[in-house]
C-alpha atoms as a PDB file:
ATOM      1  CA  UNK A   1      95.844  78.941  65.314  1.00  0.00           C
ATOM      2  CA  UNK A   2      97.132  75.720  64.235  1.00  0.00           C
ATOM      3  CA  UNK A   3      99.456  73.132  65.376  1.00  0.00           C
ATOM      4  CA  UNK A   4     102.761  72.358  63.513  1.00  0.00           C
ATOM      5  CA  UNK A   5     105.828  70.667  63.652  1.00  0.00           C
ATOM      6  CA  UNK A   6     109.415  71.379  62.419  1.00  0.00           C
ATOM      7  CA  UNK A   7     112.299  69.254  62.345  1.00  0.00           C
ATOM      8  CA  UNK A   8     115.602  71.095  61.335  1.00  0.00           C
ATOM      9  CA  UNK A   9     119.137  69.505  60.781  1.00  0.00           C
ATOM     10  CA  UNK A  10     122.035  71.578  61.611  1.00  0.00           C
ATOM     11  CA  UNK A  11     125.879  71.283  60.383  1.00  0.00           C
ATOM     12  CA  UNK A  12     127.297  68.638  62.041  1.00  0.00           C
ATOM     13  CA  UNK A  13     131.054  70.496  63.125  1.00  0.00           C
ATOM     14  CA  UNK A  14     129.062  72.985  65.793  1.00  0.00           C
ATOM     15  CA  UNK A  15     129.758  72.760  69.769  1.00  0.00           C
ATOM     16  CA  UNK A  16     127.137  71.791  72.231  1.00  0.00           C
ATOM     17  CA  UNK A  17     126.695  75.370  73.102  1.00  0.00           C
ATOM     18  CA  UNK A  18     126.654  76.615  69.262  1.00  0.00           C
ATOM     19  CA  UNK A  19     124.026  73.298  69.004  1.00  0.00           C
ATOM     20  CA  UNK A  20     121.970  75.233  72.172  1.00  0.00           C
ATOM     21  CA  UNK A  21     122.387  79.095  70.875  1.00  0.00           C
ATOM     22  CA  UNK A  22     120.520  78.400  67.609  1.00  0.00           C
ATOM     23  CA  UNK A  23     117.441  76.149  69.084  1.00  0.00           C
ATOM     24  CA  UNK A  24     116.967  78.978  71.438  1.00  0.00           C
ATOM     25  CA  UNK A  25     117.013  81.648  68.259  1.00  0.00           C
ATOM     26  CA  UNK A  26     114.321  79.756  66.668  1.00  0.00           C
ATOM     27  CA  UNK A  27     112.867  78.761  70.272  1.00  0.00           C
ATOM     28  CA  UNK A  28     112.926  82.464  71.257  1.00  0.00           C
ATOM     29  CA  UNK A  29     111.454  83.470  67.462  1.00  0.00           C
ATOM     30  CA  UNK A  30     108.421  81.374  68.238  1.00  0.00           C
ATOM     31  CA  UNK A  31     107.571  82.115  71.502  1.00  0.00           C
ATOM     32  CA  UNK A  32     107.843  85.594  71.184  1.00  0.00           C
ATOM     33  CA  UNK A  33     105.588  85.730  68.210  1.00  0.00           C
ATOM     34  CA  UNK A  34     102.773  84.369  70.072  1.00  0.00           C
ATOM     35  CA  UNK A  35     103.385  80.455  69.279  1.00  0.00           C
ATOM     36  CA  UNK A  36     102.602  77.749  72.002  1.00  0.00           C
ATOM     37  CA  UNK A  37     105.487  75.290  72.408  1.00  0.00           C
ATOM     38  CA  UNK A  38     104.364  71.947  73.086  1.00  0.00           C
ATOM     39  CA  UNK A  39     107.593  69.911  72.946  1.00  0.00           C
ATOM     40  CA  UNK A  40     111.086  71.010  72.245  1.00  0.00           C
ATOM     41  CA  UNK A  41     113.469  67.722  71.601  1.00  0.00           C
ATOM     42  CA  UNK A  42     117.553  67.349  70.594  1.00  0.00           C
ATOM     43  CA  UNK A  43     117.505  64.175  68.829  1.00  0.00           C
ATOM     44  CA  UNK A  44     121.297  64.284  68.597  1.00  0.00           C
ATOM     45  CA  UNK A  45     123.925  63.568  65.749  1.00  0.00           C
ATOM     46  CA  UNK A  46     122.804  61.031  63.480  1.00  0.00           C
ATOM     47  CA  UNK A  47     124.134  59.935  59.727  1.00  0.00           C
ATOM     48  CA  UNK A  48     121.821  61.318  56.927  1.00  0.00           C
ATOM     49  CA  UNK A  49     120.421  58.965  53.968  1.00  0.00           C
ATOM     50  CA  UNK A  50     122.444  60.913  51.650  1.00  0.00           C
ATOM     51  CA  UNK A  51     125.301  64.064  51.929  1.00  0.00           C
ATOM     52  CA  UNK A  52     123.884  67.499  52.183  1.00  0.00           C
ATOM     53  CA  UNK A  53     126.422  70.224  51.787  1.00  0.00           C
ATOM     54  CA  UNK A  54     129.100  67.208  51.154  1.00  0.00           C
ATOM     55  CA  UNK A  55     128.519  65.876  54.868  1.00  0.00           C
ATOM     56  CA  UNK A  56     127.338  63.165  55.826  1.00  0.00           C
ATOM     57  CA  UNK A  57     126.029  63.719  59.501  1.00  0.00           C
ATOM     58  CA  UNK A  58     123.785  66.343  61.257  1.00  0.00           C
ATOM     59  CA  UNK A  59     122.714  67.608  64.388  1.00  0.00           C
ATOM     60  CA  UNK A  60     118.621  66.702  64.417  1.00  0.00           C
ATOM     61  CA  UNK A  61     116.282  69.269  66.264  1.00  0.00           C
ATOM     62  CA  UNK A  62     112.324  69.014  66.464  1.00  0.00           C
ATOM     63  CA  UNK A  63     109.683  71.538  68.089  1.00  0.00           C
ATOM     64  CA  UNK A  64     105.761  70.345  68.297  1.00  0.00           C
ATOM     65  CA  UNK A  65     104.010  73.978  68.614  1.00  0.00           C
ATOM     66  CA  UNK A  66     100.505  75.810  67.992  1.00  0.00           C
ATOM     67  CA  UNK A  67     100.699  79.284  66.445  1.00  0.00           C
ATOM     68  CA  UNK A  68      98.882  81.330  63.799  1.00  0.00           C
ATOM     69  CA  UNK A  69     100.109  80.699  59.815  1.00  0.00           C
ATOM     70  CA  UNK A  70     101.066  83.404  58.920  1.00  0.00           C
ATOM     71  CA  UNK A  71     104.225  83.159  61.469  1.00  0.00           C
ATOM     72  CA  UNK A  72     105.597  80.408  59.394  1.00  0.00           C
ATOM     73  CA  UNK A  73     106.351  82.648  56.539  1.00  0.00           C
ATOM     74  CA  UNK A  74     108.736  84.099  59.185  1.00  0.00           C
ATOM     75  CA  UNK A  75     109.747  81.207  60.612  1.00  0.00           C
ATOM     76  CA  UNK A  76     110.738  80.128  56.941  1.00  0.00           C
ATOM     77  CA  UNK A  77     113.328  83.196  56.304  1.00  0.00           C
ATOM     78  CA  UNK A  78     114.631  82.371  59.476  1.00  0.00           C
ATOM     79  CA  UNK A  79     115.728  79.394  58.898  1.00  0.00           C
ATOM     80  CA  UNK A  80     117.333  80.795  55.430  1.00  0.00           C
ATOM     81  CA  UNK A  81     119.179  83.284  56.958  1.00  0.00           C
ATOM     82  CA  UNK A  82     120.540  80.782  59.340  1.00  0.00           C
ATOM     83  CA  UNK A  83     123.787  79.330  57.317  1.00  0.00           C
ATOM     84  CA  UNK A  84     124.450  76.510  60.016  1.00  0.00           C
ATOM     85  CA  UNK A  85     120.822  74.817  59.077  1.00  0.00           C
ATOM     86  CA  UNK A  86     121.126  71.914  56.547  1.00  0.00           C
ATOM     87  CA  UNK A  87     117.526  71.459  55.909  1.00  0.00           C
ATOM     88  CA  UNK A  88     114.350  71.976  57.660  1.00  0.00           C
ATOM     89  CA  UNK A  89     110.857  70.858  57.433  1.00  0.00           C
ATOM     90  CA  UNK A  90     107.367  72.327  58.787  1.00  0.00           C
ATOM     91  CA  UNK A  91     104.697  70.011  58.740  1.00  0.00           C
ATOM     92  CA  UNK A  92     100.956  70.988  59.846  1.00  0.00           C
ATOM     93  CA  UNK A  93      99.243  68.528  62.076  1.00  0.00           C
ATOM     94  CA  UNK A  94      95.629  66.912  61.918  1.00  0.00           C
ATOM     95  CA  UNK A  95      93.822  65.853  64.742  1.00  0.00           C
ATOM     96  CA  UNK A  96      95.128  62.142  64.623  1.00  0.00           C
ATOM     97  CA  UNK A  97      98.589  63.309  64.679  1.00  0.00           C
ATOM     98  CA  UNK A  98      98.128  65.193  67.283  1.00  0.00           C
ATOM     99  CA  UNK A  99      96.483  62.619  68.954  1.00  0.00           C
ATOM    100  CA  UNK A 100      99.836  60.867  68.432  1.00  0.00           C
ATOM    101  CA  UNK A 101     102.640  63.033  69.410  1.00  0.00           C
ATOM    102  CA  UNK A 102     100.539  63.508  72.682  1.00  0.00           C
ATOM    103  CA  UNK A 103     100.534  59.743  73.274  1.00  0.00           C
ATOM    104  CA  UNK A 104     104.275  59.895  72.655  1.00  0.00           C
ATOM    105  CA  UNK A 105     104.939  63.026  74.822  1.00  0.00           C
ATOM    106  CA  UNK A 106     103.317  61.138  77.721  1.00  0.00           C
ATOM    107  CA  UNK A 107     105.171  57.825  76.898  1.00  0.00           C
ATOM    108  CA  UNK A 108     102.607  55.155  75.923  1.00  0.00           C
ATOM    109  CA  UNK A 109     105.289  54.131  73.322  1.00  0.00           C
ATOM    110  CA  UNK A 110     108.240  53.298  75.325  1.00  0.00           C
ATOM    111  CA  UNK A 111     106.575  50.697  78.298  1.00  0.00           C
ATOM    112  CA  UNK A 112     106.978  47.422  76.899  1.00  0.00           C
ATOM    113  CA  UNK A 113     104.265  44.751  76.196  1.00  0.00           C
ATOM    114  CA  UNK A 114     103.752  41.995  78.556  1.00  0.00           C
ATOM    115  CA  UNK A 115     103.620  38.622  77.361  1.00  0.00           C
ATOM    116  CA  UNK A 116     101.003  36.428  78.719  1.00  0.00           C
ATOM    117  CA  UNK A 117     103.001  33.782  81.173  1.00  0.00           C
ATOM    118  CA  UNK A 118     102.707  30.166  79.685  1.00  0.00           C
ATOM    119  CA  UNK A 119     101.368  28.075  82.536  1.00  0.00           C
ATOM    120  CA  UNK A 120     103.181  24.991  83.338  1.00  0.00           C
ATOM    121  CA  UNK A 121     104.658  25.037  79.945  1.00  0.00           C
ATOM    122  CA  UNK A 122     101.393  24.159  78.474  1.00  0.00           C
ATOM    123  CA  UNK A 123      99.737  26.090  75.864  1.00  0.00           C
ATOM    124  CA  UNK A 124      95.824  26.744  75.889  1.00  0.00           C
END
């Protein structure tokens, strides 16, 4: 088993339950092939670099998961047969990235540094 992640874009003129249906397909084609879900995020609507499919907006979707490789072949014509996906990409994951989206997960990214108070105005 290995770990992976896969962002997919879908077509941006889809309703919030349309959005939901087809992360659950590919939620529910995961799980139910043996894959470990990690994290499951909606990233929301946000303007692409450059028009796919003359649009120029999608619907972002990301799953961190752990599952055997020969699943992704699947996992690949499922995302062909799905006509609402723009684009998708599977990346496997090394150790330090893993190391990474854990950190994330657990929100080490999103406290904010404290500045050391100046005392009395004066600097050291």
């Amino acid at each position: 088993m290995r770990n992976y992640e896969v962002t997919f874009i879908l077509t941006p003129v889809l309703s919030e339950s349309q959005l939901q249906e087809i992360s659950d397909k590919f939620y529910n084609y995961l799980t139910s092939n043996g894959a470990n879900i990690y994290n499951r995020e909606n990233w929301g609507l946000k303007k692409l670099a450059y028009p796919m499919q003359k649009k120029h907006s999608g619907h972002y979707h990301y799953f961190e998961f752990e599952a055997d490789p020969q699943l992704l072949k699947g996992l690949e014509t499922e995302f062909a047969r799905e006509e609402r996906v723009m684009r998708h990409l599977v990346v496997a994951l090394d150790k330090h990235s893993m190391l990474f989206n854990e950190r994330r997960r657990n929100g080490e990214f999103n406290k904010k540094k404290e500045t050391p108070k100046e005392e009395d105005g004066k600097k050291k």
